[in-house]
Protein backbone atom coordinates (compact mmCIF):
# COMPACT_ATOMS: atom_id res chain seq x y z
CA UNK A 1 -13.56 18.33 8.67
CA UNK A 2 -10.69 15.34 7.37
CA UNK A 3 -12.24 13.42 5.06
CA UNK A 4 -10.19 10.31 6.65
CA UNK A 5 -8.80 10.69 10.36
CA UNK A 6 -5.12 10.53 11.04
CA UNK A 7 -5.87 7.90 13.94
CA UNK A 8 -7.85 5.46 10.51
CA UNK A 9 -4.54 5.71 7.97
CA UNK A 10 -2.30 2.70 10.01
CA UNK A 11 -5.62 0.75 10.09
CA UNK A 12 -6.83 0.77 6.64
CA UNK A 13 -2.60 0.06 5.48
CA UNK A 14 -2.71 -2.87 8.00
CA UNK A 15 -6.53 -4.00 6.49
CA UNK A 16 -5.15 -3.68 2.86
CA UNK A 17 -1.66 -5.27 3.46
CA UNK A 18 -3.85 -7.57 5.82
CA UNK A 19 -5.79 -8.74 3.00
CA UNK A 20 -3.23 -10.53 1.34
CA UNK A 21 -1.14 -11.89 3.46
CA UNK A 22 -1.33 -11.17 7.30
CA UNK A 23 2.16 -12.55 7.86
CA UNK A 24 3.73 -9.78 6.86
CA UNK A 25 0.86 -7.08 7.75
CA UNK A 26 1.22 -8.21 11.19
CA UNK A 27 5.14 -8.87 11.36
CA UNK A 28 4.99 -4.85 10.08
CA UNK A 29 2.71 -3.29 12.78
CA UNK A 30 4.39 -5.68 15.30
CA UNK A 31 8.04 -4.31 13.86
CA UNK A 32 6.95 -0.66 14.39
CA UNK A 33 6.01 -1.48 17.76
CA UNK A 34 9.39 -2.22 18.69
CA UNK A 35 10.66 0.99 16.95
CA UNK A 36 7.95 2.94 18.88
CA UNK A 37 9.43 1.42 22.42
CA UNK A 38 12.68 2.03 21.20
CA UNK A 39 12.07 5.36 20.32
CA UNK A 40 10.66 6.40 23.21
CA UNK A 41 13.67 4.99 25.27
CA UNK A 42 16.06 6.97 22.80
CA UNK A 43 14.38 10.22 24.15
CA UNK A 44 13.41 10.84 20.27
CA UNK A 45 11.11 13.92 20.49
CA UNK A 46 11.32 14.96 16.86
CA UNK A 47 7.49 14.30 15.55
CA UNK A 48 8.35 14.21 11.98
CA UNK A 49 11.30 11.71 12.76
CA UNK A 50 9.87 9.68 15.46
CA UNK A 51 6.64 9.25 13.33
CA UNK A 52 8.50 8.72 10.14
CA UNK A 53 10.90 5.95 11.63
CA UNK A 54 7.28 4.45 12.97
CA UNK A 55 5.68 4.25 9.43
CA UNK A 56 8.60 2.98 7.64
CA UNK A 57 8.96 0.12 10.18
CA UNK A 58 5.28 -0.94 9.21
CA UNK A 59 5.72 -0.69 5.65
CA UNK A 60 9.44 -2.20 5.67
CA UNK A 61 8.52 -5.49 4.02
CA UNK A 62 5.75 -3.92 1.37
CA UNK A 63 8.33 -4.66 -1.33
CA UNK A 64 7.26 -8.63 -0.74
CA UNK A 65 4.31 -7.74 -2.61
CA UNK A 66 6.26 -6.84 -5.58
CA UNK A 67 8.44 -10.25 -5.56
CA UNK A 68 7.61 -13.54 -6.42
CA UNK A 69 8.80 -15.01 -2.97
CA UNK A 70 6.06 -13.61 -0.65
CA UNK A 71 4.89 -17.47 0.08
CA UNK A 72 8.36 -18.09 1.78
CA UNK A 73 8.83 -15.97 4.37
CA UNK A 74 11.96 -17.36 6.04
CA UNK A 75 13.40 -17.10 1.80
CA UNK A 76 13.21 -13.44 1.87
CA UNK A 77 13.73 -12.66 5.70
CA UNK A 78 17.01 -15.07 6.07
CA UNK A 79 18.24 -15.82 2.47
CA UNK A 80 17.99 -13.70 -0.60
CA UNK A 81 16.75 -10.20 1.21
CA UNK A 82 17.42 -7.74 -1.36
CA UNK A 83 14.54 -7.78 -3.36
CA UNK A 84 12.15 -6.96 -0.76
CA UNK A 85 14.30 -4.33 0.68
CA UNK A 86 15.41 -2.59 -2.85
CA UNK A 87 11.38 -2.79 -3.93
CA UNK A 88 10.13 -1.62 -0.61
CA UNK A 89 12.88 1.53 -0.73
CA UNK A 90 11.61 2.36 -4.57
CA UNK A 91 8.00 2.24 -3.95
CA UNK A 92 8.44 4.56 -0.67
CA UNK A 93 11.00 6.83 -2.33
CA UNK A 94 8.50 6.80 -5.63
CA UNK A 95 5.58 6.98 -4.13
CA UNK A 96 5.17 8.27 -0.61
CA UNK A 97 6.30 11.65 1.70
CA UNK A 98 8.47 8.59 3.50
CA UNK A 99 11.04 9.36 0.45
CA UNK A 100 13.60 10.85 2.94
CA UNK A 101 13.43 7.92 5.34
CA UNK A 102 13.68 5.00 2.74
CA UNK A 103 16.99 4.37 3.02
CA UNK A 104 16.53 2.99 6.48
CA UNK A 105 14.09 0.22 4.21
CA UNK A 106 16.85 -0.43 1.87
CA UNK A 107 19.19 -1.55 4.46
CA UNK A 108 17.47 -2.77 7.30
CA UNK A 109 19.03 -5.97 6.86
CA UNK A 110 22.20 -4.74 7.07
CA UNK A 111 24.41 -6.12 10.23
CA UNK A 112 26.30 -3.65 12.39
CA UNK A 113 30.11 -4.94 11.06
CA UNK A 114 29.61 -4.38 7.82
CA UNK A 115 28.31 -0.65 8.27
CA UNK A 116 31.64 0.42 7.08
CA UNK A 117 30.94 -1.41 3.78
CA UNK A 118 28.11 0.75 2.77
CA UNK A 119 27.52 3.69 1.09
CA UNK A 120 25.49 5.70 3.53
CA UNK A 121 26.46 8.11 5.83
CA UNK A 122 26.23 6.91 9.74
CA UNK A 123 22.78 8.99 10.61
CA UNK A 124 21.13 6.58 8.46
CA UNK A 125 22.45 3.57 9.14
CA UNK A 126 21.68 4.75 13.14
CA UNK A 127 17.82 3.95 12.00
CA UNK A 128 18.34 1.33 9.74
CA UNK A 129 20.33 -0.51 12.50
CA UNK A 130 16.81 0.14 14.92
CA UNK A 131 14.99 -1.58 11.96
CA UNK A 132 17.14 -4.19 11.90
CA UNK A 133 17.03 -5.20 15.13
CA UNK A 134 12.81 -4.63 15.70
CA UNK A 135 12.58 -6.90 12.63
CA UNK A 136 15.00 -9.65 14.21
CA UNK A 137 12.79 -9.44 17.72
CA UNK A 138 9.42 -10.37 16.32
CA UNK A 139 11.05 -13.09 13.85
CA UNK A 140 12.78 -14.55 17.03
CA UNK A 141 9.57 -13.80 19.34
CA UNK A 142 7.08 -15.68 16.87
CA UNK A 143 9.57 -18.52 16.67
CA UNK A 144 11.58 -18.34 19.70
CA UNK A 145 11.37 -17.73 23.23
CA UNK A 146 12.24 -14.73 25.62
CA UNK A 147 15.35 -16.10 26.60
CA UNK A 148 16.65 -16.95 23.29
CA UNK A 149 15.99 -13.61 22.00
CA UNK A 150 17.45 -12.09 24.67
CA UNK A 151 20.93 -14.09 24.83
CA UNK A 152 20.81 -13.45 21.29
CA UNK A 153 20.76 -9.74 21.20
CA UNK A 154 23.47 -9.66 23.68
CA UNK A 155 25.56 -12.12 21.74
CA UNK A 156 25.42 -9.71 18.81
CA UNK A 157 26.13 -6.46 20.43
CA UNK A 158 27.91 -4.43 17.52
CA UNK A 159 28.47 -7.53 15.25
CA UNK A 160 24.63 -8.02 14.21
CA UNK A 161 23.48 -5.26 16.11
CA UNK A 162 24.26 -1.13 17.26
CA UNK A 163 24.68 -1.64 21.51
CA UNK A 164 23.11 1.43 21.31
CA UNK A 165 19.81 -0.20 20.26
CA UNK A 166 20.62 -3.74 22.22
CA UNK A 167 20.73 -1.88 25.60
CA UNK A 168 17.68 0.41 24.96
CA UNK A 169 15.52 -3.11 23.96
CA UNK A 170 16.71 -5.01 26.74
CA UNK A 171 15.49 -1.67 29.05
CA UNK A 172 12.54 -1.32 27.38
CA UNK A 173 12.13 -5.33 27.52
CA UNK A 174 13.03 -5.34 31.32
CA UNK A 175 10.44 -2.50 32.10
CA UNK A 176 7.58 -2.94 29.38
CA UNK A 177 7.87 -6.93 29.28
CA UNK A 178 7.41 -6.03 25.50
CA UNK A 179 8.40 -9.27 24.18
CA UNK A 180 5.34 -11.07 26.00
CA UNK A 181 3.28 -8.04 24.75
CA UNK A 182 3.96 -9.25 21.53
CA UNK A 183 3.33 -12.93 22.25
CA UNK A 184 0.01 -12.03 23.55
CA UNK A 185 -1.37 -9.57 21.28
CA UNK A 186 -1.30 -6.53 24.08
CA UNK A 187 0.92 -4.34 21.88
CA UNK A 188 -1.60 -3.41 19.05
CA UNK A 189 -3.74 -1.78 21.70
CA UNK A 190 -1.10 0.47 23.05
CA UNK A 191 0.30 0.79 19.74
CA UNK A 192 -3.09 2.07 17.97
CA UNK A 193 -3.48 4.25 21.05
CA UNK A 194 -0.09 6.06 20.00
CA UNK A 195 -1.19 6.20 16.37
CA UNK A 196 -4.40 7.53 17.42
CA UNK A 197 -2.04 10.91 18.91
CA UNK A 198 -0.14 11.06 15.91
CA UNK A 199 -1.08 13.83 12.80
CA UNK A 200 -0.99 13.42 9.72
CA UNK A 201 -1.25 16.57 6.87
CA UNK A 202 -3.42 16.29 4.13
CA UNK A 203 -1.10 15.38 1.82
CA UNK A 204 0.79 13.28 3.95
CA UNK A 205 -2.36 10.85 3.82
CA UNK A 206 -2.80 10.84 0.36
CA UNK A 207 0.86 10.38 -0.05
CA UNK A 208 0.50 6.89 2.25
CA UNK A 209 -2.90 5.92 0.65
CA UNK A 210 -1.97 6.85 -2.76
CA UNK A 211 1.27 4.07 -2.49
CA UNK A 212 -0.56 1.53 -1.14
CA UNK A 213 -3.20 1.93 -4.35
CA UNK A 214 -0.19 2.08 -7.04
CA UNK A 215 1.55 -0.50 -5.23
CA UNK A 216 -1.41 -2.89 -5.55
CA UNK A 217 -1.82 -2.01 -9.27
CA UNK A 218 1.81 -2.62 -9.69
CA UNK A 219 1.89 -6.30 -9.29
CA UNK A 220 0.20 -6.41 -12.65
CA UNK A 221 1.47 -4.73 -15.78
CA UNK A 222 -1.52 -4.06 -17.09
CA UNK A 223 -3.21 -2.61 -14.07
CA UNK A 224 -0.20 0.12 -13.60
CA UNK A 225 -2.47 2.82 -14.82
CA UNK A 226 -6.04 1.81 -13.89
CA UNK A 227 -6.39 3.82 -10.67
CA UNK A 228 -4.37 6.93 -11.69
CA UNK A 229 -6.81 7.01 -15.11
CA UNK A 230 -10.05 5.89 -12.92
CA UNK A 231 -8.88 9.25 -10.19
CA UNK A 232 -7.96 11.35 -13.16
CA UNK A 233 -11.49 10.80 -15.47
CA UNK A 234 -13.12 11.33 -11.94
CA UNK A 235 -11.83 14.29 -10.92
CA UNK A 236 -12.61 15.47 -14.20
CA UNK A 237 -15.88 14.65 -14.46
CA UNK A 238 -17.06 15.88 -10.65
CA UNK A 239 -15.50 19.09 -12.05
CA UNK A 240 -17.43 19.45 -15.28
CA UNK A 241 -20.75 18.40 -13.36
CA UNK A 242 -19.87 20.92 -11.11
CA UNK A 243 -20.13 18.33 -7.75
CA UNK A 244 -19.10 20.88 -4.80
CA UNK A 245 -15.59 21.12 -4.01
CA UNK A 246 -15.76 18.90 -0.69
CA UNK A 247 -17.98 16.09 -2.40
CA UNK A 248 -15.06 16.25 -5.17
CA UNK A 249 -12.80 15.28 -2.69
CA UNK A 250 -14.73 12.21 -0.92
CA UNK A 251 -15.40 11.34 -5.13
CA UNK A 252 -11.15 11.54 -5.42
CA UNK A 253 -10.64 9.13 -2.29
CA UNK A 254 -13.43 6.67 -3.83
CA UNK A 255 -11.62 6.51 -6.80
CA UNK A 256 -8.32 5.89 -5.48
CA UNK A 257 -9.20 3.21 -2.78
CA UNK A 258 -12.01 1.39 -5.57
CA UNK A 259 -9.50 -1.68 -5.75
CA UNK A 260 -7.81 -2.04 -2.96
CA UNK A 261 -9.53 -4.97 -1.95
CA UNK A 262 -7.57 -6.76 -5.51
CA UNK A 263 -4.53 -7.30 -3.21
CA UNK A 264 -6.48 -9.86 -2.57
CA UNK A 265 -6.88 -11.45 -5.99
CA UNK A 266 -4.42 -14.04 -7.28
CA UNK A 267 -2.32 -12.36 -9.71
CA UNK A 268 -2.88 -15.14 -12.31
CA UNK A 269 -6.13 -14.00 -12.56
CA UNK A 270 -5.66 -10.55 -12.98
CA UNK A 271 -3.25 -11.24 -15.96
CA UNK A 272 -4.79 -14.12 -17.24
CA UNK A 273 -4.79 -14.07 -21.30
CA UNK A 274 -8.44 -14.49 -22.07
CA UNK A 275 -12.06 -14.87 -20.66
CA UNK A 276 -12.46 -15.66 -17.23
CA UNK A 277 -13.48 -19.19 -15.89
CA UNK A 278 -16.86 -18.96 -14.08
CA UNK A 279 -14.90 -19.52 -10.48
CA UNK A 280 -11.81 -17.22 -11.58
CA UNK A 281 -15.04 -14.35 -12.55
CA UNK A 282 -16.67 -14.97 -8.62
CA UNK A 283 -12.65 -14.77 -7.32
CA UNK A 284 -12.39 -11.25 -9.57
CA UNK A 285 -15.72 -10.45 -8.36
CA UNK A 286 -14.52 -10.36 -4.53
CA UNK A 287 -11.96 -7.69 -4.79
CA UNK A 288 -15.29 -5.39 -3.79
CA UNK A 289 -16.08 -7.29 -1.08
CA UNK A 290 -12.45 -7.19 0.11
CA UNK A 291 -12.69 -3.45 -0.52
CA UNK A 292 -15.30 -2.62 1.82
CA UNK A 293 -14.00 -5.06 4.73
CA UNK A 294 -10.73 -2.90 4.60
CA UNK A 295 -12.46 0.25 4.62
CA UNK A 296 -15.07 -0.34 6.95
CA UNK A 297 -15.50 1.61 10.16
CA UNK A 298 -12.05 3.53 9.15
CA UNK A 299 -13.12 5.95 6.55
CA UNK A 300 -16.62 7.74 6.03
CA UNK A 301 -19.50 5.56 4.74
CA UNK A 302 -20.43 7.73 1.65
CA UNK A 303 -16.24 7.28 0.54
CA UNK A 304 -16.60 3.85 1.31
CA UNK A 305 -19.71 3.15 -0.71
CA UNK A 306 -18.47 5.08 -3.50
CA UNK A 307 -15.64 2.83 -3.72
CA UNK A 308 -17.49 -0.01 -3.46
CA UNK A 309 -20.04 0.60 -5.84
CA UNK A 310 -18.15 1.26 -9.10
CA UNK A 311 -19.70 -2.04 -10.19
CA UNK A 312 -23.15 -1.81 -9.68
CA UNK A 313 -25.45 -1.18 -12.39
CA UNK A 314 -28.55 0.93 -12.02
CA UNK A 315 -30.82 -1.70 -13.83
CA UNK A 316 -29.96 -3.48 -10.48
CA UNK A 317 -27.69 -6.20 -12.10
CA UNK A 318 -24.18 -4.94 -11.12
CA UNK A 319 -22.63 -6.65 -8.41
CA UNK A 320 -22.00 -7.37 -5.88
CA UNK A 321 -25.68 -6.21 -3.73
CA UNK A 322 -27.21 -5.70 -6.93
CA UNK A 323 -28.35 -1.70 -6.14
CA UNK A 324 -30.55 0.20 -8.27
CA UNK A 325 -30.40 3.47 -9.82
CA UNK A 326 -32.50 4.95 -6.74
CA UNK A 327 -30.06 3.42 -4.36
CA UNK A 328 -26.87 4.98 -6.41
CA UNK A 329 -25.49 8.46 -5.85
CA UNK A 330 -24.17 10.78 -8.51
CA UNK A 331 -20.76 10.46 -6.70
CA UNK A 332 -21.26 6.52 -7.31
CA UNK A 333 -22.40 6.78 -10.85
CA UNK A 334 -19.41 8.99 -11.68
CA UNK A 335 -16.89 6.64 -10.32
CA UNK A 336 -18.81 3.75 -11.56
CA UNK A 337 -18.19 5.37 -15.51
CA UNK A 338 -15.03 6.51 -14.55
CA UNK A 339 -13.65 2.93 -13.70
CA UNK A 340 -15.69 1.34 -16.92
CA UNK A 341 -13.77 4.05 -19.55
CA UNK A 342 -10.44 2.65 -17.57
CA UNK A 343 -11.18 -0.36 -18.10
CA UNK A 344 -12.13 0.49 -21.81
CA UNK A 345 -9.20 2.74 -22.64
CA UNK A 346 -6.36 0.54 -21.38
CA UNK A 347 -4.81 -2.54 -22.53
CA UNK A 348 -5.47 -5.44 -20.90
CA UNK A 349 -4.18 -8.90 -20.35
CA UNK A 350 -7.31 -10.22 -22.67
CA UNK A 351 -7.94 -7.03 -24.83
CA UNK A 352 -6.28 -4.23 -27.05
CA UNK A 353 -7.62 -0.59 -25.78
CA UNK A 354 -10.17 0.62 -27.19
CA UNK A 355 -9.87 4.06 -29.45
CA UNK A 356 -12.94 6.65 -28.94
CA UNK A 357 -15.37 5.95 -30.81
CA UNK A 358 -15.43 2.18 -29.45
CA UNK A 359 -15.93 3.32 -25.77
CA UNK A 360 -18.07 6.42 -26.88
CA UNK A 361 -20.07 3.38 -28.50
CA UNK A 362 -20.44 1.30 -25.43
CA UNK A 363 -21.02 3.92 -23.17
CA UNK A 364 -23.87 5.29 -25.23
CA UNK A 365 -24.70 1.54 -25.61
CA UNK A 366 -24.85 1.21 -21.49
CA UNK A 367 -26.90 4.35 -20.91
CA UNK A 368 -29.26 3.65 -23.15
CA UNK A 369 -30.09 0.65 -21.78
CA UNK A 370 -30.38 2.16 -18.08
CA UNK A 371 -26.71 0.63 -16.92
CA UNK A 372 -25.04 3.53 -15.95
CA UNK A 373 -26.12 6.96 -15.71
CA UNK A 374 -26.95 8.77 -18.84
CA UNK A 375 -26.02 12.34 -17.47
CA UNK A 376 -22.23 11.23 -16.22
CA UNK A 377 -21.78 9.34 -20.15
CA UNK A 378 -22.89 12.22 -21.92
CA UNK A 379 -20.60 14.21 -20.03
CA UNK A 380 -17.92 11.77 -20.71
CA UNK A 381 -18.45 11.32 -24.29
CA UNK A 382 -18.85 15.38 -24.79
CA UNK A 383 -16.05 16.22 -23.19
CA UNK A 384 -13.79 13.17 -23.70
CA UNK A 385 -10.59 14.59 -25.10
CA UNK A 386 -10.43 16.80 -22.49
CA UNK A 387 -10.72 14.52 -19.52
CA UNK A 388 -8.50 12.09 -20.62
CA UNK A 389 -5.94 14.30 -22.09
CA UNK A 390 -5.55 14.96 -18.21
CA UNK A 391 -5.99 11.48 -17.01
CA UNK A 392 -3.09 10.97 -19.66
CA UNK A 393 -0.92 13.70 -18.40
CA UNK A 394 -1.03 12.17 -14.74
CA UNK A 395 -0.90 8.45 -16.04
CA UNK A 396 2.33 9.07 -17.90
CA UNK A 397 3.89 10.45 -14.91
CA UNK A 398 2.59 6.94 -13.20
CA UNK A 399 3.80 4.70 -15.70
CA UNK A 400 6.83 6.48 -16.35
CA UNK A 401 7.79 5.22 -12.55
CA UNK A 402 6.45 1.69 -12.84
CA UNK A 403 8.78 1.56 -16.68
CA UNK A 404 11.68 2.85 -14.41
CA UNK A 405 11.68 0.48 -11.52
CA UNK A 406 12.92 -2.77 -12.94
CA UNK A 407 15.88 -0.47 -14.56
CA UNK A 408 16.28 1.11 -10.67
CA UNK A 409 16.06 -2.07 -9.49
CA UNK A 410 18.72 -3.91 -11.30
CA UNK A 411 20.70 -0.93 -11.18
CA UNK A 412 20.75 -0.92 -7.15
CA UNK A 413 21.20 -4.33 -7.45
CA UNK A 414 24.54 -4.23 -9.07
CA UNK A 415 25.79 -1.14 -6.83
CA UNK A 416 25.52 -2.56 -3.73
CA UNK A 417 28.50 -4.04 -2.06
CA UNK A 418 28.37 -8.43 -2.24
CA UNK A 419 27.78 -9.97 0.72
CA UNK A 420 26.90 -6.49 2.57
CA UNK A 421 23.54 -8.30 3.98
CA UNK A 422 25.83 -11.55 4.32
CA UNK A 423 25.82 -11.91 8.40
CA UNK A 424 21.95 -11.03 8.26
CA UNK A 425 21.23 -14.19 8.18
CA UNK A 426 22.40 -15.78 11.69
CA UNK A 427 19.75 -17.34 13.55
């Protein structure tokens, strides 16, 4: 049985990207639309491809959430579009099974006439240009009319745009009336009906889900290893307590969707230098909230609780429904520890980590008092070097990436041609 259907994984990206800003969540799904018209008027029959192409046009702009322009749309869509682009094309080359397709991310802003400027061979610019254009047609939809678009496109015909791609939108356009599909809303019906026939592997999915998580953990330095450690003590700690092998693996997906829902959370507050403000602590607190509304009805309610209740307590004074120990699974309470030692072991923005015997101390501290479950601590504390010599061997894999993508970034940076992206920005 799959722990998360391949029909749930574009709805729970959408939800999380959703959750922060549905501007470009929606200008994503809308942009893979077009690609998935276009691709079926191409005659594209490759699955892997015609998927693939699909996936990267909803996740083109998730390098916005690594900038510090994401409140000025037109900025990074018209102006300065490299930053985006080059973050988007690390995090999916970094992060996801989409490595071989994020090229067509990187220069998706590329106009056709200056194709001979960059250094990619033709087969991926083909794609790139179909990204570029899909992207265009929903900026010029939202803000423009059909007519506009339209004279535009053919304008542009192998100066902005491949004709290739022109003439297979305008067919698509002239038969599908996709441009008032789009105005309307009618696309993400027929759109989640295609996702709904498309597979995903196993590790495909986690590849997708996994991104999203590191991605959201990325926008703060000091959250860049508090999933991967909160997965890795998990994992551990199902295995030691011996938590059969397919309850390990709903544990594993708790653990790696727990904070989500902090896309949501102002990033000032998640690196503020000190103790929380009373308001800035109830702001914090809704990342679990925001967690659950993204994962409900598209992932199984036992994953979905144990991600959402890593901070309840069983004295009943966690938050945020204030459960109780009989209400709390072992799955919960081992997520629920695992995400506390995290939190305990890693710098933060307002705290030094913590060396063993501090968190053995508090954790002993919290059992004791009937916080968290006694069984999963004493399992922690007897066994500590062990689990998180392995939630250190994964985490320095993690970090490793996130200390290497400022150096890729200005690297790419200074590589790429000037003014390659120049004519991207006619209106």
């Amino acid at each position: 049985m799959e722990v998360i259907a391949s029909s749930n994984i574009l709805q729970i990206v959408r939800r999380t990207l959703n959750a922060m800003d549905n501007r470009v969540a929606d200008h994503g799904v809308r942009v893979a639309y077009i690609a998935y018209k276009m691709l079926q008027y191409s005659q594209e029959t490759e699955r892997r491809t015609f998927t693939n192409i699909i996936f990267a046009g909803l996740l083109h702009d998730v390098g916005a959430y690594k900038t510090d322009n994401i409140d000025h749309m037109s900025t990074f869509e018209n102006q300065d579009t490299w930053p985006h682009s080059i973050y988007g094309y690390l995090f999916l080359k970094s992060f996801s099974y989409l490595e071989e397709n994020a090229d067509i991310v990187l220069y998706h802003h590329i106009p056709y006439c200056n194709y001979k400027k960059a250094p990619l061979n033709l087969p991926d610019l083909h794609y790139a240009g179909l990204l570029c254009l899909a992207d265009k047609v929903d900026n010029m939809t939202v803000y423009g009319t059909c007519t506009v678009c339209k004279n535009h496109l053919e304008q542009n015909k192998n100066i902005l745009y491949a004709a290739q791609w022109v003439n297979l939108f305008l067919q698509a356009e002239a038969e599908e009336h996709i441009i008032e599909k789009l105005k309307s809303g009618a696309y993400l019906k027929e759109f989640n009906t295609a996702v709904e026939q498309m597979h995903f592997t196993a590790q495909e999915k986690n590849s997708l889900l996994s991104m999203i998580a590191y991605e959201i953990d990325f926008r703060s330095e000091f959250m860049v290893l508090h999933t991967v450690t909160t997965v890795n003590v998990s994992r551990r700690l199902a295995e030691l307590l011996q938590v059969e092998p397919a309850q390990q693996e709903k544990i594993y997906y708790g653990a790696l969707l727990h904070d989500i829902g902090k896309i949501k959370t102002p990033t000032e507050i998640l690196e503020k230098p000190g103790r929380l403000t009373d308001t800035e602590m109830q702001i914090m607190r809704q990342h679990v909230v925001a967690t659950a509304d993204i994962l409900e009805g598209y992932i199984e309610e036992d994953i979905r609780n144990i991600a959402c209740n890593h901070h309840e307590r069983l004295d009943g004074k966690g938050y945020p429904r204030g459960l109780t120990g009989e209400q709390l699974t072992l799955s919960d309470c081992i997520v629920m520890v695992s995400d506390l030692v995290s939190a305990l072991t890693r710098k933060s923005s307002y705290k030094e980590a913590f060396d063993k015997q501090t968190v053995c101390s508090i954790l002993r501290q919290e059992s004791d008092s009937g916080r968290i479950c006694k069984k999963t601590s004493d399992m922690m504390i007897n066994n500590f070097d062990d689990i998180m010599a392995t939630a250190e061997e994964y985490g320095s894999r993690i970090f490793g990436i996130y200390a290497g993508l400022k150096q890729q970034y200005e690297a790419l940076r200074k590589s790429l041609p000037e003014n390659l992206a120049q004519h991207a920005k006619v209106s």
